[in-house]
PDB file of N, CA and C in Angstrom:
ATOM      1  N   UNK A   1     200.271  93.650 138.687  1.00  0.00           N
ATOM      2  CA  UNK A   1     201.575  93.163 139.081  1.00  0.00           C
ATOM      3  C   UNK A   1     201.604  92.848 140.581  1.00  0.00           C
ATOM      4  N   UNK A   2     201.154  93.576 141.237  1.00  0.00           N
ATOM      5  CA  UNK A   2     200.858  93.940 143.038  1.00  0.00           C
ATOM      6  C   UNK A   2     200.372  92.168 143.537  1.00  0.00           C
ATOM      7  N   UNK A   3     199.029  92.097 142.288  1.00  0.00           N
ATOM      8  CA  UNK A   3     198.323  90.952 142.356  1.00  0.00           C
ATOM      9  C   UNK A   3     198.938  89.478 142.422  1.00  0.00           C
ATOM     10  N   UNK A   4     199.947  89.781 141.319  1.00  0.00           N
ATOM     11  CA  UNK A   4     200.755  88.514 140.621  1.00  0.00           C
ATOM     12  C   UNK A   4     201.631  88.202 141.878  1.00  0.00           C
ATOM     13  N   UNK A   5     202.603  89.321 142.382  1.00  0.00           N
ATOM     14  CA  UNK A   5     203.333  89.082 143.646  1.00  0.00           C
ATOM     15  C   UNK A   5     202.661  88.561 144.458  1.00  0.00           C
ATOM     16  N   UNK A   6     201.345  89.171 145.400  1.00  0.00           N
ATOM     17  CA  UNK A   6     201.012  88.430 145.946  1.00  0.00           C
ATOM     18  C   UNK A   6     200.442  87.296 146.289  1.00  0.00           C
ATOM     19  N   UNK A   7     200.041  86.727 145.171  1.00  0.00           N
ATOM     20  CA  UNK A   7     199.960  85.510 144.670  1.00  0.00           C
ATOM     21  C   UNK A   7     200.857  84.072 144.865  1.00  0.00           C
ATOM     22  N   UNK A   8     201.718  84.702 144.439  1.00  0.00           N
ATOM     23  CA  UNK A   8     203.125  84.057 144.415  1.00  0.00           C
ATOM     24  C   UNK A   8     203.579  83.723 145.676  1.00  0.00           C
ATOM     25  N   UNK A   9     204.030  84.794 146.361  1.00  0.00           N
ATOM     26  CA  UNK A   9     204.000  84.906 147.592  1.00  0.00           C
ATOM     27  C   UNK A   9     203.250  84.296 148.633  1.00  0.00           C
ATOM     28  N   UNK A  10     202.038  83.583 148.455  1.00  0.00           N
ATOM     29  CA  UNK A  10     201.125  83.032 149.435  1.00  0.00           C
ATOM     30  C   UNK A  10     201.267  81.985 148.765  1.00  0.00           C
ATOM     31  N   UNK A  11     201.341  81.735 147.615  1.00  0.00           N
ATOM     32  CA  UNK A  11     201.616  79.991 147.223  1.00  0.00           C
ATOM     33  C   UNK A  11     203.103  79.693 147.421  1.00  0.00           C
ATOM     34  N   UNK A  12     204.485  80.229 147.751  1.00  0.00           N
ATOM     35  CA  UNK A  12     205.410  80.392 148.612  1.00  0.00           C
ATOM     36  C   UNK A  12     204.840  79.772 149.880  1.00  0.00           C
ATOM     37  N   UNK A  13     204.375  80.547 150.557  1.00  0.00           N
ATOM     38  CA  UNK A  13     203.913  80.857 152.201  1.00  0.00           C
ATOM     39  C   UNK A  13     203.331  79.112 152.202  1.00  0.00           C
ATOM     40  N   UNK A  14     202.108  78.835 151.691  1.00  0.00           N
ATOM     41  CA  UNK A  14     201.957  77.491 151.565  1.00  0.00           C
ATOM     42  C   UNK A  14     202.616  76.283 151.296  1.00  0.00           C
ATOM     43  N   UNK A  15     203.533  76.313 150.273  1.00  0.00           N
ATOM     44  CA  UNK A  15     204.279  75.452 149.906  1.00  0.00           C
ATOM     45  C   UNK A  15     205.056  74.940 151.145  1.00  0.00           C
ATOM     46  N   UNK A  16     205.759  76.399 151.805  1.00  0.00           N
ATOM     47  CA  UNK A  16     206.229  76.499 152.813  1.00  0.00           C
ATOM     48  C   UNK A  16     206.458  75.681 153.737  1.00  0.00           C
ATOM     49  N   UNK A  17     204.844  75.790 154.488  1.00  0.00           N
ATOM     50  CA  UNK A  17     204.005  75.913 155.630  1.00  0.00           C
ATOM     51  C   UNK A  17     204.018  74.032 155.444  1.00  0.00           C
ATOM     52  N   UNK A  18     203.446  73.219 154.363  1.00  0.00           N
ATOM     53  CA  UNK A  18     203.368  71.986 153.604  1.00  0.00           C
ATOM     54  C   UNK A  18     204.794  71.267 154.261  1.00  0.00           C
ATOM     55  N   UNK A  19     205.611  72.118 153.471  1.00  0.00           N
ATOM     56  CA  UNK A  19     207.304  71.192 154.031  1.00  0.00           C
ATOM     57  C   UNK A  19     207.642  70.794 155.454  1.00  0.00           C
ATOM     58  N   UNK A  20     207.140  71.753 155.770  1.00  0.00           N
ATOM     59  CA  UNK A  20     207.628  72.290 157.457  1.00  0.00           C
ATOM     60  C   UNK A  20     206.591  71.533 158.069  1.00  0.00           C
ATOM     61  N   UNK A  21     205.106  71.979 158.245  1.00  0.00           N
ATOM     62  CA  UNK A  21     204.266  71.675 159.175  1.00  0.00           C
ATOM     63  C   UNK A  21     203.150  70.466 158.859  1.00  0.00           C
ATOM     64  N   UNK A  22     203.336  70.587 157.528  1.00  0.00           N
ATOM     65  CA  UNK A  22     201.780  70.017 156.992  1.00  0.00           C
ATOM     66  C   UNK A  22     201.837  67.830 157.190  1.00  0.00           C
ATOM     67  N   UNK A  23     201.323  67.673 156.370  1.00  0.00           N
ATOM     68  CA  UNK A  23     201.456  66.084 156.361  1.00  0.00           C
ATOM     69  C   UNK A  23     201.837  65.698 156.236  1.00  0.00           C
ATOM     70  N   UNK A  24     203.215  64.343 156.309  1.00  0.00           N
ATOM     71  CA  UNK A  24     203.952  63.707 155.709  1.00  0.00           C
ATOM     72  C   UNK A  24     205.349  65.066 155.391  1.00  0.00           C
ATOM     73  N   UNK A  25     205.682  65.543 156.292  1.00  0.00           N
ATOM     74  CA  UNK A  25     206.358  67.006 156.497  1.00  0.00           C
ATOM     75  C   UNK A  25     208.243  66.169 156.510  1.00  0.00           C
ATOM     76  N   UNK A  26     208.868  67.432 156.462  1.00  0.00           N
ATOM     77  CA  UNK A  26     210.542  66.636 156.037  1.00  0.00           C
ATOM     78  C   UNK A  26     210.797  65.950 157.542  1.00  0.00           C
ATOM     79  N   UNK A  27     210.469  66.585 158.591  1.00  0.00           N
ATOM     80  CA  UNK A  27     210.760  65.435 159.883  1.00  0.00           C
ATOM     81  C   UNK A  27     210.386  64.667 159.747  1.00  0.00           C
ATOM     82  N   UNK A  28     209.520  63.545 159.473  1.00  0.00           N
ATOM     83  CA  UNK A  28     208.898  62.558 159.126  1.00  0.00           C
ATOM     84  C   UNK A  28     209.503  61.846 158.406  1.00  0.00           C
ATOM     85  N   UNK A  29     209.934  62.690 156.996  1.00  0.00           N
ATOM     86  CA  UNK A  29     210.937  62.165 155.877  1.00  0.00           C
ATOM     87  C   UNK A  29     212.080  61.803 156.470  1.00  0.00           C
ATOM     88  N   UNK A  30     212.397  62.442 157.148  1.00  0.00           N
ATOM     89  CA  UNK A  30     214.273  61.725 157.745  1.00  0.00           C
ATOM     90  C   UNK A  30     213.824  60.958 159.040  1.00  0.00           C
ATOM     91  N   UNK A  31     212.450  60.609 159.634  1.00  0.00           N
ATOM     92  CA  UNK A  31     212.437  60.073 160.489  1.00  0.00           C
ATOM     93  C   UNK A  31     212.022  58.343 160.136  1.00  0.00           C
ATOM     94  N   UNK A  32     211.656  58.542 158.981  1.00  0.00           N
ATOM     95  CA  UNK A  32     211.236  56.901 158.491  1.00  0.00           C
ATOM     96  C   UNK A  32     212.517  56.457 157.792  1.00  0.00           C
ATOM     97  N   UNK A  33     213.493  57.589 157.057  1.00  0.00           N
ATOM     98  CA  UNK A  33     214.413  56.685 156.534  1.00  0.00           C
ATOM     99  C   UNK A  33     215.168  56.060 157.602  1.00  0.00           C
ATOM    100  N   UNK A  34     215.586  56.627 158.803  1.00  0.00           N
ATOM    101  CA  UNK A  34     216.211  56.407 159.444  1.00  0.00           C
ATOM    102  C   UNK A  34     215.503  54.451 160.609  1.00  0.00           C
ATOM    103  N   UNK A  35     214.150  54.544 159.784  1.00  0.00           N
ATOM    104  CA  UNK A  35     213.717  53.639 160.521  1.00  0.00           C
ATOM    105  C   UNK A  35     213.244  52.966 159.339  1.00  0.00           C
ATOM    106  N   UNK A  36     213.406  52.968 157.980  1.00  0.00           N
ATOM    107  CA  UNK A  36     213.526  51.991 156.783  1.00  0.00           C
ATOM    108  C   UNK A  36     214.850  51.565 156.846  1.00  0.00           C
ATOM    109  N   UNK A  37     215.932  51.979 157.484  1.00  0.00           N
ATOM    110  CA  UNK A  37     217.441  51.922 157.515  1.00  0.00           C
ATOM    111  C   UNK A  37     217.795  50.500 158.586  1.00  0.00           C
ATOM    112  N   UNK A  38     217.533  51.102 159.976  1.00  0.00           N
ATOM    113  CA  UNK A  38     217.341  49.983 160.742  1.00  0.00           C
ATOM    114  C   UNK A  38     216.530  48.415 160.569  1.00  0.00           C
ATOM    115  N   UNK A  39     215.401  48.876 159.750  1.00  0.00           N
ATOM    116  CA  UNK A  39     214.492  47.152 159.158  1.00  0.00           C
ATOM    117  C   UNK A  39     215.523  46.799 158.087  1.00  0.00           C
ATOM    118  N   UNK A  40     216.022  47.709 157.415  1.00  0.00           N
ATOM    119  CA  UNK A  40     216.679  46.923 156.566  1.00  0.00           C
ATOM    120  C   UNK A  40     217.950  45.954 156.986  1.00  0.00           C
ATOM    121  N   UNK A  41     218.354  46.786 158.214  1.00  0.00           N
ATOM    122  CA  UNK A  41     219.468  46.290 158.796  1.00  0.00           C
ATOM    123  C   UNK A  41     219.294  44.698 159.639  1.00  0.00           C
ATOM    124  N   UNK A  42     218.392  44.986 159.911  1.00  0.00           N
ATOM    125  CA  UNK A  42     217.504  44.098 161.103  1.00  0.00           C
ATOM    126  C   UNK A  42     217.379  42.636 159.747  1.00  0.00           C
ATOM    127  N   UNK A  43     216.955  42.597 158.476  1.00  0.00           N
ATOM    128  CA  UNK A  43     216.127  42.054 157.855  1.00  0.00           C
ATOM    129  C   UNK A  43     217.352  41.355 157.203  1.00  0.00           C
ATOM    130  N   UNK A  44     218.424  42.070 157.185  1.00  0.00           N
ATOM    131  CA  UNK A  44     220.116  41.276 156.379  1.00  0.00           C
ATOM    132  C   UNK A  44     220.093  40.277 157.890  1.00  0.00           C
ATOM    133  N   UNK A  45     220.367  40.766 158.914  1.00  0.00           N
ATOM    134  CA  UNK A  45     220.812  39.534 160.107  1.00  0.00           C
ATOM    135  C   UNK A  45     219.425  38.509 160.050  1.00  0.00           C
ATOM    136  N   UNK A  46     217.901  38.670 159.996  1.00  0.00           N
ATOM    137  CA  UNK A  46     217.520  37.817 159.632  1.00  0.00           C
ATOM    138  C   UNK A  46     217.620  36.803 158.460  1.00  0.00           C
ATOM    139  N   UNK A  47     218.604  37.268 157.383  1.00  0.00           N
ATOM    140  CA  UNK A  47     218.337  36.514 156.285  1.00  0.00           C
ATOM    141  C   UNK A  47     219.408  35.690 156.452  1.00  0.00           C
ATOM    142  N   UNK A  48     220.417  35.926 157.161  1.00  0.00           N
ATOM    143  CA  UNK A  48     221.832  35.414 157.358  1.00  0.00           C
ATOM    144  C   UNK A  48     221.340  34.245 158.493  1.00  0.00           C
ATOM    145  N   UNK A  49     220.683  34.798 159.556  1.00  0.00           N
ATOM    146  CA  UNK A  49     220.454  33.875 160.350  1.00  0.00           C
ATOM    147  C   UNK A  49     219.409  32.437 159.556  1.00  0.00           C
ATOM    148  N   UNK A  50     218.571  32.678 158.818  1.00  0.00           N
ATOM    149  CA  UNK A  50     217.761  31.924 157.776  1.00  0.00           C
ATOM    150  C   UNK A  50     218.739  30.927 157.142  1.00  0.00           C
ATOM    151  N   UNK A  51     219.675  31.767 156.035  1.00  0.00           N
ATOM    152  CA  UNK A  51     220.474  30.588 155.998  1.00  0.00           C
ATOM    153  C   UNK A  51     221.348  29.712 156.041  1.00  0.00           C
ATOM    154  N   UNK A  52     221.763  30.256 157.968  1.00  0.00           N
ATOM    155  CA  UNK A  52     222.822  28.970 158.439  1.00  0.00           C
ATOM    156  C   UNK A  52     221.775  27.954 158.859  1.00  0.00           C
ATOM    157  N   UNK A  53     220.425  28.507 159.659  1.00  0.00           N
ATOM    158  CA  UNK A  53     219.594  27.581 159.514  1.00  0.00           C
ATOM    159  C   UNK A  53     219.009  26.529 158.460  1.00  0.00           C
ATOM    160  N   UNK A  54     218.992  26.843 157.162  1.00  0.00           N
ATOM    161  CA  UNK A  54     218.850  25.795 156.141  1.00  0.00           C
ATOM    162  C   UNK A  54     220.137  25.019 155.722  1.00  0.00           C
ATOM    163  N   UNK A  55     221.026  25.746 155.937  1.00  0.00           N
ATOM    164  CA  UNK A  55     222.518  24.690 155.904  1.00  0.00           C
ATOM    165  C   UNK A  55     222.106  23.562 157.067  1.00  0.00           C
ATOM    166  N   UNK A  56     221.620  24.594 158.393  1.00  0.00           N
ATOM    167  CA  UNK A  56     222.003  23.190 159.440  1.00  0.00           C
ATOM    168  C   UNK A  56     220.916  22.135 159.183  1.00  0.00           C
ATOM    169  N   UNK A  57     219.917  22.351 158.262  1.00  0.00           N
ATOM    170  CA  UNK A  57     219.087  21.277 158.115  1.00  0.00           C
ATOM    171  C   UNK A  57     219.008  20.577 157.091  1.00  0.00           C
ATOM    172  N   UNK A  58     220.296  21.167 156.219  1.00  0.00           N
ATOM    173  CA  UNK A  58     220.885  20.057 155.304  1.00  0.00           C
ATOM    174  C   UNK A  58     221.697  19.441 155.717  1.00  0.00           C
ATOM    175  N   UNK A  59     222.430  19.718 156.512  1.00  0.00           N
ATOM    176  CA  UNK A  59     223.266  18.616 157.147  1.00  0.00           C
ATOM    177  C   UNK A  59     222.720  18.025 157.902  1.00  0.00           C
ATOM    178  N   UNK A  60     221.674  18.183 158.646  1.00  0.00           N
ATOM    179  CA  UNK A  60     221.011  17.081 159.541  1.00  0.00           C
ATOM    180  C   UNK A  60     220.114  16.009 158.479  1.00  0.00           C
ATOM    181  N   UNK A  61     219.521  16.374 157.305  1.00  0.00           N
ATOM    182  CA  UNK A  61     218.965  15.790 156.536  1.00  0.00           C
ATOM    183  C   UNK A  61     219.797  14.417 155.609  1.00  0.00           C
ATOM    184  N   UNK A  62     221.290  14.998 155.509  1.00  0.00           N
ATOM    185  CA  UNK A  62     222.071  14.651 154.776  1.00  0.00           C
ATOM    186  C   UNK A  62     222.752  13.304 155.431  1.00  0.00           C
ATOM    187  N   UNK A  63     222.982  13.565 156.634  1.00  0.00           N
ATOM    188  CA  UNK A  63     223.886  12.519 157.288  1.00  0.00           C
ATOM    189  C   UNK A  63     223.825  12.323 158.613  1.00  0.00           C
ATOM    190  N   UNK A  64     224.164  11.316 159.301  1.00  0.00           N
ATOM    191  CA  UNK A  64     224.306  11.739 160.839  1.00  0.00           C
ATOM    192  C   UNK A  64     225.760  12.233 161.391  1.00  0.00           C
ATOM    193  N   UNK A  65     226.731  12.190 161.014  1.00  0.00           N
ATOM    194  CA  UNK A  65     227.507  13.366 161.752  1.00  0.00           C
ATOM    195  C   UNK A  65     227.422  14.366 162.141  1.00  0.00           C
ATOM    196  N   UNK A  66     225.916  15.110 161.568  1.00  0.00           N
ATOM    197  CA  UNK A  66     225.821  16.198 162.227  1.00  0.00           C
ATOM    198  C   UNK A  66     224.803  16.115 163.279  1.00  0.00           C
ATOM    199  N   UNK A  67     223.499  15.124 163.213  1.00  0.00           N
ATOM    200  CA  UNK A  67     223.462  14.745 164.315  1.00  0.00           C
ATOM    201  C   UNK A  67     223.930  14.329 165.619  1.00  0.00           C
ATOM    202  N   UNK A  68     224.798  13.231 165.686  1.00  0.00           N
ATOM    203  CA  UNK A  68     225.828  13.210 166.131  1.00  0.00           C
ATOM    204  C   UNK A  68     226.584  14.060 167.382  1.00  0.00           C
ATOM    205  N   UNK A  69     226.619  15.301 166.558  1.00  0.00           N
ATOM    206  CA  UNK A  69     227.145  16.483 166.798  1.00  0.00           C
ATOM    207  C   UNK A  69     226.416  17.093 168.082  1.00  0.00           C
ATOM    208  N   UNK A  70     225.409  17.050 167.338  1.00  0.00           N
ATOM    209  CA  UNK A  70     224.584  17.914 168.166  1.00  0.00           C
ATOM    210  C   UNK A  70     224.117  16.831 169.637  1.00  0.00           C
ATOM    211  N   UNK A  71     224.161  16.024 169.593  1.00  0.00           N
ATOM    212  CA  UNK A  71     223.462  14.618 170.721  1.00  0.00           C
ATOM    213  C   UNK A  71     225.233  15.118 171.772  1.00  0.00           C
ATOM    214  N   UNK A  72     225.987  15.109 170.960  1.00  0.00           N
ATOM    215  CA  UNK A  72     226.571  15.317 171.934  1.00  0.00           C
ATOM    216  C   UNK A  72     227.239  16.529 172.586  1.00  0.00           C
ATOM    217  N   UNK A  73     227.209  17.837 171.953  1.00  0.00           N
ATOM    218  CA  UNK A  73     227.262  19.327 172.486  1.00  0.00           C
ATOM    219  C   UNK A  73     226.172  19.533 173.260  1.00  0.00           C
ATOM    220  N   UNK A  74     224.573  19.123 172.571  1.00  0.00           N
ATOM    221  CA  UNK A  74     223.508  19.454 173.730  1.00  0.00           C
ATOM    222  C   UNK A  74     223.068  18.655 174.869  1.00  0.00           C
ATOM    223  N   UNK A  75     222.964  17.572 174.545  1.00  0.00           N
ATOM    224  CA  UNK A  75     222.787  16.318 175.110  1.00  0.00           C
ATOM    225  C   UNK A  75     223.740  15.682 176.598  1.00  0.00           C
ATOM    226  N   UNK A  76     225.251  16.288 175.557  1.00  0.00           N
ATOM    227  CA  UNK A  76     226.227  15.279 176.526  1.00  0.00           C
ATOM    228  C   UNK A  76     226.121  13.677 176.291  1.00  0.00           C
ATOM    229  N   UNK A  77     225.934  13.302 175.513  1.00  0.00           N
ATOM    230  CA  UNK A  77     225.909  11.609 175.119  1.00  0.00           C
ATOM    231  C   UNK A  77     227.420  11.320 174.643  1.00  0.00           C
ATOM    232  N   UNK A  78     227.791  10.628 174.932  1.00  0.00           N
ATOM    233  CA  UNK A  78     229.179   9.577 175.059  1.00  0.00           C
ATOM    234  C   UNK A  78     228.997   7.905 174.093  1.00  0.00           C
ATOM    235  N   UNK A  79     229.418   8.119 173.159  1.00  0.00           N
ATOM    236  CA  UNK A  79     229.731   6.829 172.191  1.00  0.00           C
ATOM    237  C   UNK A  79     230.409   5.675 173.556  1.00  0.00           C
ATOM    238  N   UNK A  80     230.204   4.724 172.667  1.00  0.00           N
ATOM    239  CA  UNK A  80     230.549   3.119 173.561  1.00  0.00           C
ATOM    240  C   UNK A  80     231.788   3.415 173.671  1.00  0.00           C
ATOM    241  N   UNK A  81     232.666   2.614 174.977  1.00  0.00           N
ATOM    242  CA  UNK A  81     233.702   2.980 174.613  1.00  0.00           C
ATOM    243  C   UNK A  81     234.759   4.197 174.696  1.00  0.00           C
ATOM    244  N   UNK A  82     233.905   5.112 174.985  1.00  0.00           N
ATOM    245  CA  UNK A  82     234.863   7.047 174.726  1.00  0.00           C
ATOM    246  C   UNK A  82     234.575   7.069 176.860  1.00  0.00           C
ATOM    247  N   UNK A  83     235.674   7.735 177.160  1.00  0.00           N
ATOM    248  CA  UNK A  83     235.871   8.080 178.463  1.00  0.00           C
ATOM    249  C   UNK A  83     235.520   9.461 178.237  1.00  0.00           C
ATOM    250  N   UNK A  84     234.969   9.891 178.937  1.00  0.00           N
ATOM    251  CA  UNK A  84     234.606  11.837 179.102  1.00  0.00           C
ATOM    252  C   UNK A  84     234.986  12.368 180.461  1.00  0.00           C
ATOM    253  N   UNK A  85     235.597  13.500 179.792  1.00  0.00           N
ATOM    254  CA  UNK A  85     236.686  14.410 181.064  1.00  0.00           C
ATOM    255  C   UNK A  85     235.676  15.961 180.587  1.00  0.00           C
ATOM    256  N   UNK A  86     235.906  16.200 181.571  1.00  0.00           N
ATOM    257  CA  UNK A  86     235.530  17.650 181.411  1.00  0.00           C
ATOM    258  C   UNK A  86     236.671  18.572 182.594  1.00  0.00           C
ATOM    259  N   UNK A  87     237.002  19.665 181.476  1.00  0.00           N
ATOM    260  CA  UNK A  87     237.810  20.504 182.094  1.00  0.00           C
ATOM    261  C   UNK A  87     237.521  21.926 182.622  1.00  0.00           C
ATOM    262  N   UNK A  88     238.040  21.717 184.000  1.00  0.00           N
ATOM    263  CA  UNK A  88     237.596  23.166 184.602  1.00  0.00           C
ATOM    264  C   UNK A  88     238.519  24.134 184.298  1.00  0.00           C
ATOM    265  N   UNK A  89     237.705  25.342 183.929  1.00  0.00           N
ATOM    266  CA  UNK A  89     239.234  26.467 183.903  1.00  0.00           C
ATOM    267  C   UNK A  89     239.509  27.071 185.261  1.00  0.00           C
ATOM    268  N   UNK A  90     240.656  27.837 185.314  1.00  0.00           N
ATOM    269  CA  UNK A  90     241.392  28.063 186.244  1.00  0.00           C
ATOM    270  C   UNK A  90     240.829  28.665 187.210  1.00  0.00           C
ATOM    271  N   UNK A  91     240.245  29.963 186.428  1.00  0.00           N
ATOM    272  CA  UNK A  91     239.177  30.853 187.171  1.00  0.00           C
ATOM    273  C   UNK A  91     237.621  30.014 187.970  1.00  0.00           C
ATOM    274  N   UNK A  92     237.412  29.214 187.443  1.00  0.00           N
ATOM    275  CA  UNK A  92     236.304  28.796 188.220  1.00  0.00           C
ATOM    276  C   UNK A  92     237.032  28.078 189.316  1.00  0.00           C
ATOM    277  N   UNK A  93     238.233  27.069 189.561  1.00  0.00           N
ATOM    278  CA  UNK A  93     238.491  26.539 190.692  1.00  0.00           C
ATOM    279  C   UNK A  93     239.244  27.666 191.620  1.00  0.00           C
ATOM    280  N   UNK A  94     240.034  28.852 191.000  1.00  0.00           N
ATOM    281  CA  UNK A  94     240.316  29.586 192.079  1.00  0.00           C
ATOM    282  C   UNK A  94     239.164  30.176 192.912  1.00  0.00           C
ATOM    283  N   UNK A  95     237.933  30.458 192.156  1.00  0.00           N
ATOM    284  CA  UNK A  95     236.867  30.913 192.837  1.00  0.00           C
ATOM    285  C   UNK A  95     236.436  29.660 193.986  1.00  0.00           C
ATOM    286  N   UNK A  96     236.225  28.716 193.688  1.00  0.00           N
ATOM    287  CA  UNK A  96     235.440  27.822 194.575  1.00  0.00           C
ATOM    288  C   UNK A  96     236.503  27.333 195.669  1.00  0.00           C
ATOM    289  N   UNK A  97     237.686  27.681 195.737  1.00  0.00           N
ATOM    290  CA  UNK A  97     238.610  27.778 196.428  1.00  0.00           C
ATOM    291  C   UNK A  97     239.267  28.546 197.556  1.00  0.00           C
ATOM    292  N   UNK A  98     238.589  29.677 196.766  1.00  0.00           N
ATOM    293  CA  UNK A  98     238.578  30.739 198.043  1.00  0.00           C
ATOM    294  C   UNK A  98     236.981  30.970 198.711  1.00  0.00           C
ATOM    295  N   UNK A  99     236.267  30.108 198.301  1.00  0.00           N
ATOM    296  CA  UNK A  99     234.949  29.840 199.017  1.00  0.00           C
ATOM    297  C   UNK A  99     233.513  30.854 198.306  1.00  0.00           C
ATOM    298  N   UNK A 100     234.046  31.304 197.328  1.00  0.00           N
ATOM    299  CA  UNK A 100     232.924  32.613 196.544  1.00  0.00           C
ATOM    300  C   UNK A 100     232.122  31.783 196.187  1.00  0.00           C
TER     301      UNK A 100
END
């Protein structure tokens, strides 16, 4: 019986020792979910970002208005004809006003 206990008892002690210290141990376990958690997180904003990107290259594929678009947000290009104003806000002329 003495035998059987101690038996038990040291495969206890091991099992133990395994959870706590040994390989692939429970810190580890809550330290990868917590970093399977974040890729996963990371991997939704890549997929979202993916597909406004294939929208925007159906609309560039599709038509030129959305070209268009873009010639003139990045570009600054002006159709025949169109006068272009650009407006300052308030805060930038009070700054250059008081000489900053």
């Amino acid at each position: 019986m003495k035998k059987l206990l101690f038996a038990l008892t040291a495969l206890l002690a091991l099992l133990q020792y395994r959870i706590w210290m040994g390989e692939n141990n429970l810190s580890e376990y809550f330290l990868l979910q917590t970093q399977i958690a974040a890729q996963q997180e990371s991997n939704a904003k890549l997929i979202a970002r993916n597909q406004i990107l294939k929208e925007e290259i159906l609309d560039l594929k599709s038509g030129t208005e959305a070209i268009e678009e873009r010639a003139r947000n990045e570009l600054g290009l002006v159709k025949e004809g169109e006068t272009f104003y650009r407006v300052v806000g308030s805060e930038l002329r009070e700054r250059n006003s008081f000489g900053h």
